[in-house]
C-alpha atoms as a PDB file:
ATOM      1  CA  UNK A   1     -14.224  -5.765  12.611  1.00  0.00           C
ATOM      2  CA  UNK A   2     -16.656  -4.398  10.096  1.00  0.00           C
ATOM      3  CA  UNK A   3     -16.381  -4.611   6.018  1.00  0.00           C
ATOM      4  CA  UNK A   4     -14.086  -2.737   4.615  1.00  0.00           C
ATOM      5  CA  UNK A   5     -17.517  -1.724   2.026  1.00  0.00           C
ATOM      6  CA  UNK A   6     -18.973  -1.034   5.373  1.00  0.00           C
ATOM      7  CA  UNK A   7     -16.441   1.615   6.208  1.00  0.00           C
ATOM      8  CA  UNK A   8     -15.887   3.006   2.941  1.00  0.00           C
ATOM      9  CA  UNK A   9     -19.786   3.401   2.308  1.00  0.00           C
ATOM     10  CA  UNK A  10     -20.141   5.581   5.868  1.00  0.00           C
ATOM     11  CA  UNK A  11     -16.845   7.660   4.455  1.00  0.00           C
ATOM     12  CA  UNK A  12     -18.417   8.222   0.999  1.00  0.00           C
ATOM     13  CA  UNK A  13     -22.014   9.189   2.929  1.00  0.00           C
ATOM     14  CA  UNK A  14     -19.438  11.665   5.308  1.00  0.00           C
ATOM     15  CA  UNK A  15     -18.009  13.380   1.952  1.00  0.00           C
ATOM     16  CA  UNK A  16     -21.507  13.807   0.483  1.00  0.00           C
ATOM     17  CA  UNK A  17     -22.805  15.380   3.794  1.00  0.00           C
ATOM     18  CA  UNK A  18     -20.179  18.106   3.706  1.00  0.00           C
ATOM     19  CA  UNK A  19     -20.439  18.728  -0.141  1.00  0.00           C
ATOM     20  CA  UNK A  20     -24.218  19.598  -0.022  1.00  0.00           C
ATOM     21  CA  UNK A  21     -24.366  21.286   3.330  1.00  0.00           C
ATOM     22  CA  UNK A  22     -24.317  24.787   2.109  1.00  0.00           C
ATOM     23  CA  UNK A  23     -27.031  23.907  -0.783  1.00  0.00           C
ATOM     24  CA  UNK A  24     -29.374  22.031   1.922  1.00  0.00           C
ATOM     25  CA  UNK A  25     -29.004  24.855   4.612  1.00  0.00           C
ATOM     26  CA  UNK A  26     -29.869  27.193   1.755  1.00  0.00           C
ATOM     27  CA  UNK A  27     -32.594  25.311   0.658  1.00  0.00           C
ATOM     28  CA  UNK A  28     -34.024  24.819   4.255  1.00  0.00           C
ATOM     29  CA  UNK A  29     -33.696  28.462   4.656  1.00  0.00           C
ATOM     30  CA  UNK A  30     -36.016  29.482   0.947  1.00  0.00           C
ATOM     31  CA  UNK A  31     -38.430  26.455   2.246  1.00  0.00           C
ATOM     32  CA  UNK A  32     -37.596  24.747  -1.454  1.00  0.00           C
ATOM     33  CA  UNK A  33     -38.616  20.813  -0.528  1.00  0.00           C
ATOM     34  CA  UNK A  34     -38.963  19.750  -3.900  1.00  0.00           C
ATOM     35  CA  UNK A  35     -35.095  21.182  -4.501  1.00  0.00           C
ATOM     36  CA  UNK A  36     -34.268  19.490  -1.084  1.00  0.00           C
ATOM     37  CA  UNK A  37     -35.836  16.260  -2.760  1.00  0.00           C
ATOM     38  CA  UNK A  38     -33.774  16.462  -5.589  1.00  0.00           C
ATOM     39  CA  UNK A  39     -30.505  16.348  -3.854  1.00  0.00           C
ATOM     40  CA  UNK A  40     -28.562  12.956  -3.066  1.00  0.00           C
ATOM     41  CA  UNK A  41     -30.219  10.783  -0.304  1.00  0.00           C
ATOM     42  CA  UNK A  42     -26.777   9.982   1.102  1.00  0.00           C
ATOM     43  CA  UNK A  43     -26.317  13.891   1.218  1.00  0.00           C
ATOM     44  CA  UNK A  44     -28.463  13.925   4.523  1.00  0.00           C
ATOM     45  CA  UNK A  45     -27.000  14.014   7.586  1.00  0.00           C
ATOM     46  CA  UNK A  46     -29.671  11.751   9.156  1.00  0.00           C
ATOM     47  CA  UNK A  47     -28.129   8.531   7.041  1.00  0.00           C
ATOM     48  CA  UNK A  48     -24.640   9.104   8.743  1.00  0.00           C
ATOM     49  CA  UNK A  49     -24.022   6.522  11.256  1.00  0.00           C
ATOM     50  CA  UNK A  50     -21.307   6.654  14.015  1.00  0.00           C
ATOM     51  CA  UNK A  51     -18.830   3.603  13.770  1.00  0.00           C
ATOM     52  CA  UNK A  52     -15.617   3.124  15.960  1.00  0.00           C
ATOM     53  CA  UNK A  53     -12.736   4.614  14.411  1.00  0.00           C
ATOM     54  CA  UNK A  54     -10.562   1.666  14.744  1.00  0.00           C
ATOM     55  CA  UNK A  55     -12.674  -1.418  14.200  1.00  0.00           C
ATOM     56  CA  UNK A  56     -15.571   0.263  12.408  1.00  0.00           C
ATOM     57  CA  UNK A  57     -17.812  -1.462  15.002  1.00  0.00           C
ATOM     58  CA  UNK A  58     -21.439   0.662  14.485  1.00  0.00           C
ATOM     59  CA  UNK A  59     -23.157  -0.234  18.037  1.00  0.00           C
ATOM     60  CA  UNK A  60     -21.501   0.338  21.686  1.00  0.00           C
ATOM     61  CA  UNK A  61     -20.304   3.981  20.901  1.00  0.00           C
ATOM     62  CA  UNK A  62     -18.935   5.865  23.084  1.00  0.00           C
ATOM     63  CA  UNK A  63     -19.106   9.557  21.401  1.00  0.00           C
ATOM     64  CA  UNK A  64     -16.243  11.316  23.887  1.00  0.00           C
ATOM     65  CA  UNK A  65     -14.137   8.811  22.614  1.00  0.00           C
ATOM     66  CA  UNK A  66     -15.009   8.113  19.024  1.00  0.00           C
ATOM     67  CA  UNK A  67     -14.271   4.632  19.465  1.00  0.00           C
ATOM     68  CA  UNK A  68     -16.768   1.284  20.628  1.00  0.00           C
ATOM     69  CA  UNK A  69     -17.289  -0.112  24.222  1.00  0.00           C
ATOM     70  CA  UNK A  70     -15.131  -3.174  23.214  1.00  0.00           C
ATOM     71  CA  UNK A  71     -12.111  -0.980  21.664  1.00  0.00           C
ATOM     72  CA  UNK A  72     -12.776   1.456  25.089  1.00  0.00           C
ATOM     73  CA  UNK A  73     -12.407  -1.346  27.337  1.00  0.00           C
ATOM     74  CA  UNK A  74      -9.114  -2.876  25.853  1.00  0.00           C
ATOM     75  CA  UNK A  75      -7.403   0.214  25.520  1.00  0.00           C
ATOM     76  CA  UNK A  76      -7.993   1.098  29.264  1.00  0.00           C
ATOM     77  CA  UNK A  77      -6.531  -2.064  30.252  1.00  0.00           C
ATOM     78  CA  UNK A  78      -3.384  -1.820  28.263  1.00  0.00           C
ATOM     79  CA  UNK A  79      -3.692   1.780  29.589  1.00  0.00           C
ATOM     80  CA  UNK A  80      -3.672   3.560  26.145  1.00  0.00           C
ATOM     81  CA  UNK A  81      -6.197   5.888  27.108  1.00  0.00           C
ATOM     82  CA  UNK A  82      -4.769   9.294  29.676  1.00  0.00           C
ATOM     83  CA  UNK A  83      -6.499   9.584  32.444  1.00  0.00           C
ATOM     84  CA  UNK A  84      -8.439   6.098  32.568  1.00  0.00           C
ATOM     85  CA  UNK A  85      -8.134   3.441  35.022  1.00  0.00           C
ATOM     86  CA  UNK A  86      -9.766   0.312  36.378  1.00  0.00           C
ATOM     87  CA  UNK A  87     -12.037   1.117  39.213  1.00  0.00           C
ATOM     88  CA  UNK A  88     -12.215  -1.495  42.064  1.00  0.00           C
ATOM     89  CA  UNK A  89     -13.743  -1.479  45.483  1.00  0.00           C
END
């Protein structure tokens, strides 16, 4: 499980990517860098990291699913997930 800061910090950084989206694409658009420079850093989309959505785990994810390898794999045992099974042979 990650920090609760951890998780909070990538949801603030989320928030501030959606507020300034419009003013960045804008900004791209006039070729203003020194407004683009002004603007938060957090406001960047390159600074968002993808975490699991129930442990907040940030390495082993698995995009189609939102959620890490090690949250994946337990929920397919317990069978949580539609349409995934063990595969044996």
């Amino acid at each position: 499980m990650a920090k609760e800061s951890m998780k909070a910090r990538e949801v603030k950084r989320q928030k501030l990517v959606a507020k300034y989206a419009n003013k960045r694409m804008k900004l791209k658009e006039e070729g203003d860098y020194v407004g683009l420079q002004k603007l938060p850093k957090n406001a960047s989309p390159v600074r968002l990291h993808n975490r699991c959505k129930i442990t907040g785990r940030p390495k082993g994810y698995m995009r189609v699913f939102g959620i890490s390898r090690v949250t994946f794999r337990k929920m397919a045992n317990q069978g949580l997930i539609p349409g995934i099974k063990k595969s044996s042979w």
